[in-house]
C-alpha atoms as a PDB file:
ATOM      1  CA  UNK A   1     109.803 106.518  71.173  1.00  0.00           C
ATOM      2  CA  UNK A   2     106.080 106.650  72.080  1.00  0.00           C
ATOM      3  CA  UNK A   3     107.013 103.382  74.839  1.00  0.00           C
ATOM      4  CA  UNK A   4     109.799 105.686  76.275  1.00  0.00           C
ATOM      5  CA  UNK A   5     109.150 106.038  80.019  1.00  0.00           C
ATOM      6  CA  UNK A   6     111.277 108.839  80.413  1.00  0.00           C
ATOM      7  CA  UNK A   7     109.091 110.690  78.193  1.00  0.00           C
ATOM      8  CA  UNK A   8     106.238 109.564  79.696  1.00  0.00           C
ATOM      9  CA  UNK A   9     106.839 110.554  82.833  1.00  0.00           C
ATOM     10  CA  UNK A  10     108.244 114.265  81.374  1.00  0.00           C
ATOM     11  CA  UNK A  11     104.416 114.316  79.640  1.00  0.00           C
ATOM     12  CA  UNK A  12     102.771 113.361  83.129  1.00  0.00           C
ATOM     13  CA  UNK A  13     104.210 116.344  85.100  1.00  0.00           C
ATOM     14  CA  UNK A  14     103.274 118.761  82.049  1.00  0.00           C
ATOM     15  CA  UNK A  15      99.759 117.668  82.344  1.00  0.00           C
ATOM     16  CA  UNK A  16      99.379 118.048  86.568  1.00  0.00           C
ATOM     17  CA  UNK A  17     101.907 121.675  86.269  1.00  0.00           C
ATOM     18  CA  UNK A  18      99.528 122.918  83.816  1.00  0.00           C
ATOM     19  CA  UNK A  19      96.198 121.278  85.632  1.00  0.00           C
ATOM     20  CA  UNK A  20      97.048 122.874  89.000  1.00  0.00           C
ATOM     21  CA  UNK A  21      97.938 126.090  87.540  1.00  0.00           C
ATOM     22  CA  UNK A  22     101.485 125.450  89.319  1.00  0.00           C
ATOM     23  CA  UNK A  23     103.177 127.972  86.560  1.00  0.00           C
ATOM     24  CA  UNK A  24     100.555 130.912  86.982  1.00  0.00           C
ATOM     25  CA  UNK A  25     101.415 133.871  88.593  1.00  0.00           C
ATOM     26  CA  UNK A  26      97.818 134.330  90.369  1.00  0.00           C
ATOM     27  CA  UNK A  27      96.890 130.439  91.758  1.00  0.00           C
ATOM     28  CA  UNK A  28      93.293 129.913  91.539  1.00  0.00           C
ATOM     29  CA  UNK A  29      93.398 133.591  90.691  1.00  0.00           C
ATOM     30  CA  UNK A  30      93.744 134.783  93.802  1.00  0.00           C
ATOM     31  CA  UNK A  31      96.917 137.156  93.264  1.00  0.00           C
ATOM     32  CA  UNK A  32      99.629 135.173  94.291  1.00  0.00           C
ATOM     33  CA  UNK A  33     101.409 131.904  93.045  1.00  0.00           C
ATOM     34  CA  UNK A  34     101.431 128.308  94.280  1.00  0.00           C
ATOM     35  CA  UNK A  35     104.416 128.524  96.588  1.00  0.00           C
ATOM     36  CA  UNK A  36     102.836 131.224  99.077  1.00  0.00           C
ATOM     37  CA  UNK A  37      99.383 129.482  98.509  1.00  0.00           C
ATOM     38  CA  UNK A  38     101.030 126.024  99.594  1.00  0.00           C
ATOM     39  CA  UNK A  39     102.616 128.055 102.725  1.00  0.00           C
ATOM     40  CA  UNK A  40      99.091 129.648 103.749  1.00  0.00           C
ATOM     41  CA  UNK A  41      97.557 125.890 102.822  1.00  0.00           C
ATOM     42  CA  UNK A  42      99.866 124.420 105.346  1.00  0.00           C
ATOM     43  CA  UNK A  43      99.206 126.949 108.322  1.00  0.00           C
ATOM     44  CA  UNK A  44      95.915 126.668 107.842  1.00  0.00           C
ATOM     45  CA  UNK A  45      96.116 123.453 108.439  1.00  0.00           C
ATOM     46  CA  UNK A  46      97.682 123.017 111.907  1.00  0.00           C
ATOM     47  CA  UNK A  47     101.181 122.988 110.982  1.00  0.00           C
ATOM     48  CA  UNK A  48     102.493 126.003 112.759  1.00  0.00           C
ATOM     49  CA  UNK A  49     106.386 125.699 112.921  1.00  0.00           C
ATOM     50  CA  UNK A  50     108.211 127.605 110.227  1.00  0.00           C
ATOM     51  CA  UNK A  51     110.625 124.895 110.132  1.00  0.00           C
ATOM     52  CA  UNK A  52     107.783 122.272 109.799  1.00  0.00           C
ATOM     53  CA  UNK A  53     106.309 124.069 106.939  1.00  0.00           C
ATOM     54  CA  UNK A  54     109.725 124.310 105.408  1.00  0.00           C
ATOM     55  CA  UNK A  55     110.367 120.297 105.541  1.00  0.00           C
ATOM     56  CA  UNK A  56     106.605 119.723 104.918  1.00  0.00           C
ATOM     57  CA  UNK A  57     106.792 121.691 101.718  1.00  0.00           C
ATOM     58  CA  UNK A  58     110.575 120.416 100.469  1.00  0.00           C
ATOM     59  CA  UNK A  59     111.584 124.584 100.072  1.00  0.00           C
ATOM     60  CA  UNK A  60     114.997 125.948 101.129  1.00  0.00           C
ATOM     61  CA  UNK A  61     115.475 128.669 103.816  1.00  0.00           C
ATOM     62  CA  UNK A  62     115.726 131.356 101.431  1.00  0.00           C
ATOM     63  CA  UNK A  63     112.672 130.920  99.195  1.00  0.00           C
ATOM     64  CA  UNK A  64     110.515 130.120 102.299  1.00  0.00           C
ATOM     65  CA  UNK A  65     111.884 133.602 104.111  1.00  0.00           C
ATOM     66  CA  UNK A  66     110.784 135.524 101.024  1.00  0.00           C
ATOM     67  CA  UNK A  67     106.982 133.668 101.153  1.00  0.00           C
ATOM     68  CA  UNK A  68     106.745 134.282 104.228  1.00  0.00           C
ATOM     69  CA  UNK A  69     107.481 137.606 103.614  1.00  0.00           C
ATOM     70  CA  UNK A  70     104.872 138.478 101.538  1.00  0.00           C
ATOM     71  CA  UNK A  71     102.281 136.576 103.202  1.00  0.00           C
ATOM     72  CA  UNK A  72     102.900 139.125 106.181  1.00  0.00           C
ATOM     73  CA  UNK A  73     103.071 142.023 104.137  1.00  0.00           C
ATOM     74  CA  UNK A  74      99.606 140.858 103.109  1.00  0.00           C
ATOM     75  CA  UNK A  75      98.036 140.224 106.795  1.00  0.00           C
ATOM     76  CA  UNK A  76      97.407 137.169 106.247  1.00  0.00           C
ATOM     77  CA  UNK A  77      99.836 135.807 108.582  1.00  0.00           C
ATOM     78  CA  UNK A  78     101.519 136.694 112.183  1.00  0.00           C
ATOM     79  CA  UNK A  79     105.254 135.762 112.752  1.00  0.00           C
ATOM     80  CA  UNK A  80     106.064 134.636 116.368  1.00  0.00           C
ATOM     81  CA  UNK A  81     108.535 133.337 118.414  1.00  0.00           C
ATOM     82  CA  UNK A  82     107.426 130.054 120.420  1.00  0.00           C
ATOM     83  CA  UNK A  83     107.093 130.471 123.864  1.00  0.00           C
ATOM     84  CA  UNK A  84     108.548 127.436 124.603  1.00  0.00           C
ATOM     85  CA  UNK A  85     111.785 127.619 122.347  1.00  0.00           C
ATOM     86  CA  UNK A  86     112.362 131.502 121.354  1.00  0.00           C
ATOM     87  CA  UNK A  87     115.061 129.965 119.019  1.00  0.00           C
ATOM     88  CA  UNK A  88     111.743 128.631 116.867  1.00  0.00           C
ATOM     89  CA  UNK A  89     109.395 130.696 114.927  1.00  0.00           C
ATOM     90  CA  UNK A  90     105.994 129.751 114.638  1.00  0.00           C
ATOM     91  CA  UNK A  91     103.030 131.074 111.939  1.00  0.00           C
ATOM     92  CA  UNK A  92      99.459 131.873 113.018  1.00  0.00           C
ATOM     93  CA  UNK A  93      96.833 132.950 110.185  1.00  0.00           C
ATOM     94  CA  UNK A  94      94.922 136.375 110.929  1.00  0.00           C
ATOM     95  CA  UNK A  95      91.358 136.849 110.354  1.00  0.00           C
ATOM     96  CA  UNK A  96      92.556 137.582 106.601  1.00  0.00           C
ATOM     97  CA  UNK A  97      94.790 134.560 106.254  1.00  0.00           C
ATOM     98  CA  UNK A  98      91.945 132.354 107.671  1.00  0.00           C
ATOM     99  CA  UNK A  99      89.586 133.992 105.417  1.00  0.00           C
ATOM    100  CA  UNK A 100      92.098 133.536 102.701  1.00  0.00           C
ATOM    101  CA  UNK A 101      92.762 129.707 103.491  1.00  0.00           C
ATOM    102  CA  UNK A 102      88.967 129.087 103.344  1.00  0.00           C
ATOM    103  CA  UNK A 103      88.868 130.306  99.728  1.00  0.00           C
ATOM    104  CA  UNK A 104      91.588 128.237  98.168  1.00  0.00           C
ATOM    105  CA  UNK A 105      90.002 125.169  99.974  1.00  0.00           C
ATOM    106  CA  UNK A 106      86.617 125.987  97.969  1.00  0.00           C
ATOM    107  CA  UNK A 107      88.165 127.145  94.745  1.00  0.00           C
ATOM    108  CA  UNK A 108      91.117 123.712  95.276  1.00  0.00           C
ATOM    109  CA  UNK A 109      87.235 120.699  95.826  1.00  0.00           C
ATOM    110  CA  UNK A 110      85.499 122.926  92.906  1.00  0.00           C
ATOM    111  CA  UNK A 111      88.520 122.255  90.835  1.00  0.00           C
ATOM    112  CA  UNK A 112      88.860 118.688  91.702  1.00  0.00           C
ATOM    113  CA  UNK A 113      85.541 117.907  91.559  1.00  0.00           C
ATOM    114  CA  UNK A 114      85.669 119.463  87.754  1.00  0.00           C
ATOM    115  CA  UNK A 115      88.375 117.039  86.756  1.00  0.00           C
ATOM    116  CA  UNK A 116      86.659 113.896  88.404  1.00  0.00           C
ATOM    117  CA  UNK A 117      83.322 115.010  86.880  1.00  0.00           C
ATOM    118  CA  UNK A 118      84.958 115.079  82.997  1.00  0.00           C
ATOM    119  CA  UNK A 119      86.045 111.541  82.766  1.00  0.00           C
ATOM    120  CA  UNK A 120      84.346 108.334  82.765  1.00  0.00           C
ATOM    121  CA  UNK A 121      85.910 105.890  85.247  1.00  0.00           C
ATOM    122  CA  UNK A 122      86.698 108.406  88.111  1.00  0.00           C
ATOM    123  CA  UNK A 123      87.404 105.552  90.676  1.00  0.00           C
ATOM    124  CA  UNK A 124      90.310 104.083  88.055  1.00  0.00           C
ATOM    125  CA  UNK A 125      91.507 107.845  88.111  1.00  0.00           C
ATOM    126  CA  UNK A 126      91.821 108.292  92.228  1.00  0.00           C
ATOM    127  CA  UNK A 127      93.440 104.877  92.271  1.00  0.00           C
ATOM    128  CA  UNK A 128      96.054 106.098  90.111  1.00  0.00           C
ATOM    129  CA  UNK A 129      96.456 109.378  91.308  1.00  0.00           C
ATOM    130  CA  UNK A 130      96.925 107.908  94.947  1.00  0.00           C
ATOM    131  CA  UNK A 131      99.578 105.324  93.400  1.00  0.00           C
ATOM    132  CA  UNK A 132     101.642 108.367  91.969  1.00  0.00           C
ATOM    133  CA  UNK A 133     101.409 110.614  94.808  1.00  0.00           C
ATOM    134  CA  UNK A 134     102.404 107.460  97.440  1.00  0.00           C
ATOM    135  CA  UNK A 135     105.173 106.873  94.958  1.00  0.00           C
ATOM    136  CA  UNK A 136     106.729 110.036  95.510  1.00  0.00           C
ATOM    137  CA  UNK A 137     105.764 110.939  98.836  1.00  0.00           C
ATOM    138  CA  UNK A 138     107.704 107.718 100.016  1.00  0.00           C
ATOM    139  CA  UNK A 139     110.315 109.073 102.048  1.00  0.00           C
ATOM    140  CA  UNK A 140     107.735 111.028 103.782  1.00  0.00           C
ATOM    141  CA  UNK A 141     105.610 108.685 104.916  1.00  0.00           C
ATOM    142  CA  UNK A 142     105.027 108.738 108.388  1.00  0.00           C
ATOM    143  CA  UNK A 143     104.121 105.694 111.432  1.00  0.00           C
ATOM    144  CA  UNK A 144     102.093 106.899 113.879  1.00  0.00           C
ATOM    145  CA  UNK A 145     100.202 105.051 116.946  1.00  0.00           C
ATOM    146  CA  UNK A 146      96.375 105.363 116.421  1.00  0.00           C
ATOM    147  CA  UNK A 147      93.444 103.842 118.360  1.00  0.00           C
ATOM    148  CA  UNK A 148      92.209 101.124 116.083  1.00  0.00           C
ATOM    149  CA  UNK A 149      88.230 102.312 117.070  1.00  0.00           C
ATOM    150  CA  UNK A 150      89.499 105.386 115.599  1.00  0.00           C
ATOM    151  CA  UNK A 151      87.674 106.168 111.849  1.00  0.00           C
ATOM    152  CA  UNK A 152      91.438 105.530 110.146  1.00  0.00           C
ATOM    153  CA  UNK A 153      92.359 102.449 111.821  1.00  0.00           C
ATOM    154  CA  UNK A 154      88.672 100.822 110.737  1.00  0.00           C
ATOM    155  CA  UNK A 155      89.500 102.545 107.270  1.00  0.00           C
ATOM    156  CA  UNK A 156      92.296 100.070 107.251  1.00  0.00           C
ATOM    157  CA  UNK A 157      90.589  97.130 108.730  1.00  0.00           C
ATOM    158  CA  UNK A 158      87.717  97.457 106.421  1.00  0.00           C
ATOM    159  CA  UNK A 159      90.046  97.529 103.291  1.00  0.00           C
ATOM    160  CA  UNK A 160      92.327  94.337 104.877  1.00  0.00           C
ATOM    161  CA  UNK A 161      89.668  92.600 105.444  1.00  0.00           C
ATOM    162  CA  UNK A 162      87.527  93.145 102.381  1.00  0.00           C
ATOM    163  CA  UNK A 163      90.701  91.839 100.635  1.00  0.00           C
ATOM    164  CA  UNK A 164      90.970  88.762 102.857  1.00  0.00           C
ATOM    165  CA  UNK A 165      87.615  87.913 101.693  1.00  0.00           C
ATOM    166  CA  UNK A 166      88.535  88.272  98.316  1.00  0.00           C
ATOM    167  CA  UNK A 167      92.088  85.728  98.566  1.00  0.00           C
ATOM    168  CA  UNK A 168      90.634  83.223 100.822  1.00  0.00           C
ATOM    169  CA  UNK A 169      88.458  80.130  98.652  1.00  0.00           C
ATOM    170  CA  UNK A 170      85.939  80.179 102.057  1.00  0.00           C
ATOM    171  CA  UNK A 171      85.935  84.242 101.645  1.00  0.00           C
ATOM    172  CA  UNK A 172      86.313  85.890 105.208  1.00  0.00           C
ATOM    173  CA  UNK A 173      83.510  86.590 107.873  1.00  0.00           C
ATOM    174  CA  UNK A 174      85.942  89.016 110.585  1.00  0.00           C
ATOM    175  CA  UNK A 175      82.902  87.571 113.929  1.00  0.00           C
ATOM    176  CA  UNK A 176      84.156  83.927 113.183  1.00  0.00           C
ATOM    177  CA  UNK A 177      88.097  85.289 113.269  1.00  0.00           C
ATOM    178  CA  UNK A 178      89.957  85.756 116.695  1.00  0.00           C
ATOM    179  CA  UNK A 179      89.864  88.908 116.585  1.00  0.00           C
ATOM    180  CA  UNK A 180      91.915  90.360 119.186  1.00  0.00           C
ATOM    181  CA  UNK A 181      89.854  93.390 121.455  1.00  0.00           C
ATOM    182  CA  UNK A 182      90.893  96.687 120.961  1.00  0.00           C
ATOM    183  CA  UNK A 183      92.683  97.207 124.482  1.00  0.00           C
ATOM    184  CA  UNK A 184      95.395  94.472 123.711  1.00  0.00           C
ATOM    185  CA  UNK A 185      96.300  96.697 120.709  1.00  0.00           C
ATOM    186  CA  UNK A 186      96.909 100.072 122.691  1.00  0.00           C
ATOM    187  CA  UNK A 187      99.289 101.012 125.608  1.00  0.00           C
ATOM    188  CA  UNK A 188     100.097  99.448 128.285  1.00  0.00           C
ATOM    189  CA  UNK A 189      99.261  96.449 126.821  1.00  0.00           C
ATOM    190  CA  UNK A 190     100.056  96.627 122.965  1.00  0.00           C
ATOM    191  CA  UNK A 191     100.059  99.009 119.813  1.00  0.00           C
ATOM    192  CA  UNK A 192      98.131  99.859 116.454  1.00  0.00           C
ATOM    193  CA  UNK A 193     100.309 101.829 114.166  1.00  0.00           C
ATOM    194  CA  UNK A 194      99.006 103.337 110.930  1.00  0.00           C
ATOM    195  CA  UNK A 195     101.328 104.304 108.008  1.00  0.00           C
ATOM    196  CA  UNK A 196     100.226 107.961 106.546  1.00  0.00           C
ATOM    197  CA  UNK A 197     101.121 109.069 103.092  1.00  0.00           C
ATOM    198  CA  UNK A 198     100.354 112.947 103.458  1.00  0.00           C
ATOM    199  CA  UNK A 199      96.753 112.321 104.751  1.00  0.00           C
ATOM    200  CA  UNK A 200      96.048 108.597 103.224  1.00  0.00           C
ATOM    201  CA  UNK A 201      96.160 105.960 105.564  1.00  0.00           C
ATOM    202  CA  UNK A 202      98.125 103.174 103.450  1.00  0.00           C
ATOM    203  CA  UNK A 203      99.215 100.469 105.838  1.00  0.00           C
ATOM    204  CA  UNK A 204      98.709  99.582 109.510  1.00  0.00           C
ATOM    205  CA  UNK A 205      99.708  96.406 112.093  1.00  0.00           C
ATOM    206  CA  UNK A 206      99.144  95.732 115.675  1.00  0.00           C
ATOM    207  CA  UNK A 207     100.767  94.242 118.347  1.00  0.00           C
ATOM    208  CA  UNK A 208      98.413  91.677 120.909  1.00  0.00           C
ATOM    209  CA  UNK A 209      99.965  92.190 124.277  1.00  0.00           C
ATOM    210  CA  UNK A 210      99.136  89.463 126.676  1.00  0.00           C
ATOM    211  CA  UNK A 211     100.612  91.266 129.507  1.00  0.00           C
ATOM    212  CA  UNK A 212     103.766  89.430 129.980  1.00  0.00           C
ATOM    213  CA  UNK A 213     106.618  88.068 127.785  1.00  0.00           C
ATOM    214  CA  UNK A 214     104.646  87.125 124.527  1.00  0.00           C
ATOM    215  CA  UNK A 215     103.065  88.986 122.313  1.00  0.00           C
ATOM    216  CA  UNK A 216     101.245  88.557 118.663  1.00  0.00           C
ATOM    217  CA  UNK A 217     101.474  90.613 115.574  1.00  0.00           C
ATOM    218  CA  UNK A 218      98.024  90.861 113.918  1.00  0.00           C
ATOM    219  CA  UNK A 219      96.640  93.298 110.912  1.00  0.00           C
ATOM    220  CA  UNK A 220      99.645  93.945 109.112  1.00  0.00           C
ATOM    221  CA  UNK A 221      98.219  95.359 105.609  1.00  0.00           C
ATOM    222  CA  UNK A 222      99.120  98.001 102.926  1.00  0.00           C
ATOM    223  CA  UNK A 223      97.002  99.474 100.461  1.00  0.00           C
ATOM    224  CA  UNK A 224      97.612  97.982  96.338  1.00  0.00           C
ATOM    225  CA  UNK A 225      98.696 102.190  96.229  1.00  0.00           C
ATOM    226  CA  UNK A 226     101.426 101.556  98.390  1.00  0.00           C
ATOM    227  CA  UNK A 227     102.631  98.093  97.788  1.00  0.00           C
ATOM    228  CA  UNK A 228     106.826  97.950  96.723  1.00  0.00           C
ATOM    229  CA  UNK A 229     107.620 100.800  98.905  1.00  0.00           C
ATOM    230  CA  UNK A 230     108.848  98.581 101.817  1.00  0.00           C
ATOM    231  CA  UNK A 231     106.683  99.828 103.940  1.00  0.00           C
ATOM    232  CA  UNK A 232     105.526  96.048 105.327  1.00  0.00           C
ATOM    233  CA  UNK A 233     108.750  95.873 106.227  1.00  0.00           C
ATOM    234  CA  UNK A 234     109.392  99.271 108.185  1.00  0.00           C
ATOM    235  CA  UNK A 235     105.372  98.539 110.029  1.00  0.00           C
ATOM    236  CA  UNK A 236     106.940  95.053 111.111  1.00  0.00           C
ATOM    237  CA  UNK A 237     110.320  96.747 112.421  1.00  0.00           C
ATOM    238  CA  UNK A 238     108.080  99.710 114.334  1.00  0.00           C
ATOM    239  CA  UNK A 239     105.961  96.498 115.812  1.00  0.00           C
ATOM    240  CA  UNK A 240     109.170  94.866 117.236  1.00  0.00           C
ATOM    241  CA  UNK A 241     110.963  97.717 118.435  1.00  0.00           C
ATOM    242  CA  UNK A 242     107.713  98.191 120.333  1.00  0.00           C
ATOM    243  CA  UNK A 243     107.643  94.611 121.476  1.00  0.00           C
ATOM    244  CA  UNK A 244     111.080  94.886 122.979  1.00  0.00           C
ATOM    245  CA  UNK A 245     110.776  98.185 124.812  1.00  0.00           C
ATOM    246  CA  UNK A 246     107.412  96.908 126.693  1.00  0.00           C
ATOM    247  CA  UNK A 247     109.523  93.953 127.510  1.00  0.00           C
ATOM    248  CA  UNK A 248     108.519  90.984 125.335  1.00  0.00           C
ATOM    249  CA  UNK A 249     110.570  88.356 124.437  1.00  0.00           C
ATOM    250  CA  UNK A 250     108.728  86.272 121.942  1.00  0.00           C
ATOM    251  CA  UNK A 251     106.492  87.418 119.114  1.00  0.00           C
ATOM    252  CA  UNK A 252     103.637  85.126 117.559  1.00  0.00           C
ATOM    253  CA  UNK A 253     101.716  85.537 113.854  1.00  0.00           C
ATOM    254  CA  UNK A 254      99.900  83.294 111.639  1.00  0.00           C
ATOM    255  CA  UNK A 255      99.046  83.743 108.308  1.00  0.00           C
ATOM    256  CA  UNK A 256      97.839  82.229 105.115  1.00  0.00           C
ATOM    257  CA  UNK A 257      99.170  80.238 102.523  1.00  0.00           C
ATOM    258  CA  UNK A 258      96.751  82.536  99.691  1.00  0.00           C
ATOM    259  CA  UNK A 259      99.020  85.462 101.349  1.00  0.00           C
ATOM    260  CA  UNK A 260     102.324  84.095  99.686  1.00  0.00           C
ATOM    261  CA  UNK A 261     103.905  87.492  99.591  1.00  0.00           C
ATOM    262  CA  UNK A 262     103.716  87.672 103.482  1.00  0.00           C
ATOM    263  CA  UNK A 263     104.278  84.691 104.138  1.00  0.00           C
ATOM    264  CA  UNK A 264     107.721  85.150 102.036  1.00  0.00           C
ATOM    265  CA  UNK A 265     108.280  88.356 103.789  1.00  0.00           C
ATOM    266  CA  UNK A 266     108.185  86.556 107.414  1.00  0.00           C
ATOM    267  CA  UNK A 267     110.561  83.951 106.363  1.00  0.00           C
ATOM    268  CA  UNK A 268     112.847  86.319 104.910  1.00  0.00           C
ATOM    269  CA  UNK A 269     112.633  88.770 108.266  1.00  0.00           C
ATOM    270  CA  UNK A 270     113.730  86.525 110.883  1.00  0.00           C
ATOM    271  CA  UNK A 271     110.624  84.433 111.711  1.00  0.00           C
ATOM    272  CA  UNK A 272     110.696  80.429 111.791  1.00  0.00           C
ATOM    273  CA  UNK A 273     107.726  78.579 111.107  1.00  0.00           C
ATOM    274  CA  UNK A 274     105.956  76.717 113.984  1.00  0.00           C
ATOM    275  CA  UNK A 275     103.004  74.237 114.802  1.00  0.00           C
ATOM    276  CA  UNK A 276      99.453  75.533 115.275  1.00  0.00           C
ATOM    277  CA  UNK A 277      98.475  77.935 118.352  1.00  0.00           C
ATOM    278  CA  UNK A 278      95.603  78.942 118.075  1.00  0.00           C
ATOM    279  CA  UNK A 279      91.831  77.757 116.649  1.00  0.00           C
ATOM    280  CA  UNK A 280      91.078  80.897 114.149  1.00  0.00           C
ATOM    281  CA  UNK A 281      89.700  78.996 111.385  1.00  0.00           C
ATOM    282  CA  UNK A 282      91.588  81.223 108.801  1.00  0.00           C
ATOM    283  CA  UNK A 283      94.707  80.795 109.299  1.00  0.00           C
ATOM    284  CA  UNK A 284      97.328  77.905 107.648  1.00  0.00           C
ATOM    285  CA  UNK A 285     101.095  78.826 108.808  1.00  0.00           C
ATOM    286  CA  UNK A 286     102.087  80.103 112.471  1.00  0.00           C
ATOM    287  CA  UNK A 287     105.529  82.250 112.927  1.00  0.00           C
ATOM    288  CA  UNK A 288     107.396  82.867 115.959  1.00  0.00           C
ATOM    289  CA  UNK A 289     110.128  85.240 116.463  1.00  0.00           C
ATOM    290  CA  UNK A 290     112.777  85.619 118.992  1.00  0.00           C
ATOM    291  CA  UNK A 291     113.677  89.170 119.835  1.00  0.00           C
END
């Protein structure tokens, strides 16, 4: 019974509903409950559409009409229409609201900070936290273009390559790699796409433009957090249907045979193996695909 992973799980979300005071009537104790605290969270942090708020959140029309509601009758927030689509309604935080926003974000890091403070190993606990929430944020993870000199993408490149150096028997030194320049991996030329999981980066890959009918996939990576998900696979469909609509024909990658899990995914996705092209000393097996 105690092995029962139903049960498990049920004893999980008792411990975070009661942790995050999700059942109280006053959240943090400031007079109103999680649902119009999550609504006044969101706003105040750039998400302005009702209907973006609504999907963002996972709350029907009816129970988001009623929070919003009584965040109004507070002052705390101003209901427009949007000038550019009177059919849309959009949410702007008053002085209050912002006021209001500002003191769940202090009382939300003192009460995080408690929890990480009381136990022991509170890197093991973050790790598993950001497994859970990954887990079931999955179908909201989102692929988005970034700048890969931008903090998130080196995030990302940090963690790939810190685990590249931990796979490969000669480690890995990134100045000896061909590492391709940041312009080939941006429009016109190419793309860097990161995969978000609320505000986690968890994945990225790039795409090498050349500037003509060829192109290479580099940097594909996903964090341990959000490994099973399929999300190599979705970053690797994004990078194609990229390739194709800035006209290239022919996709390159090379790998390693310590990767064996993406090396198994390319063969499985389409791409044949092919000779050397290229003098990184890193990699072992070269791909090609045909779009």
């Amino acid at each position: 019974m105690h092995d029962d992973p139903i049960r498990r799980f049920r004893r999980f979300s008792r411990a975070v509903t009661t942790e995050v005071g999700a059942l109280d009537a006053s959240f943090l104790g400031r007079g109103r409950p999680l649902g119009a605290a999550r609504v006044l969270n969101a706003a105040g942090k750039g998400r302005r559409e009702v209907a973006e708020i609504r999907d963002y959140l996972g709350l029907d029309t009816g129970l988001m009409s009623r929070l919003l509601r009584s965040l109004e009758s507070e002052g705390l927030i101003k209901l427009s229409a949007d000038p550019q689509d009177a059919r849309r309604r959009v949410v702007t935080l008053t002085s209050a609201g912002q006021a209001e926003f500002k003191a769940y974000e202090a009382l939300s890091d003192e009460q995080a900070r408690c929890v990480l403070e009381r136990h022991k190993r509170a890197d093991t606990l973050l790790e598993a936290m950001d497994l859970v929430a990954t887990a079931l944020g999955r179908d909201r993870i989102e692929l988005k273009p970034e700048d890969p000199r931008a903090p998130a993408a080196l995030h990302c490149l940090g963690r790939y390559y810190e685990e590249l150096a931990r796979r490969f028997d000669q480690g890995f030194d990134v100045s000896l790699s061909c590492d391709p320049e940041a312009g080939d991996m941006m429009p016109p030329r190419g793309l860097f796409l990161i995969a978000w999981s609320d505000d986690l980066p968890v994945g990225c890959a790039g795409l090498k433009g050349h500037g003509g009918d060829t192109a290479e996939v580099k940097r594909v990576w996903v964090a341990p957090v959000a490994r099973g998900l399929g999300l190599a696979r979705r970053l690797m469909a994004a990078i194609e249907t990229a390739a194709r609509a800035q006209g290239v024909t022919r996709l390159l990658l090379d790998t390693n045979s310590r990767l064996p899990e993406a090396v198994a995914m390319y063969r499985h996705s389409g791409w044949t193996q092919i000779a050397r092209f290229n003098d990184d000393p890193y990699p072992d097996v070269f791909f090609e695909k045909r779009l």
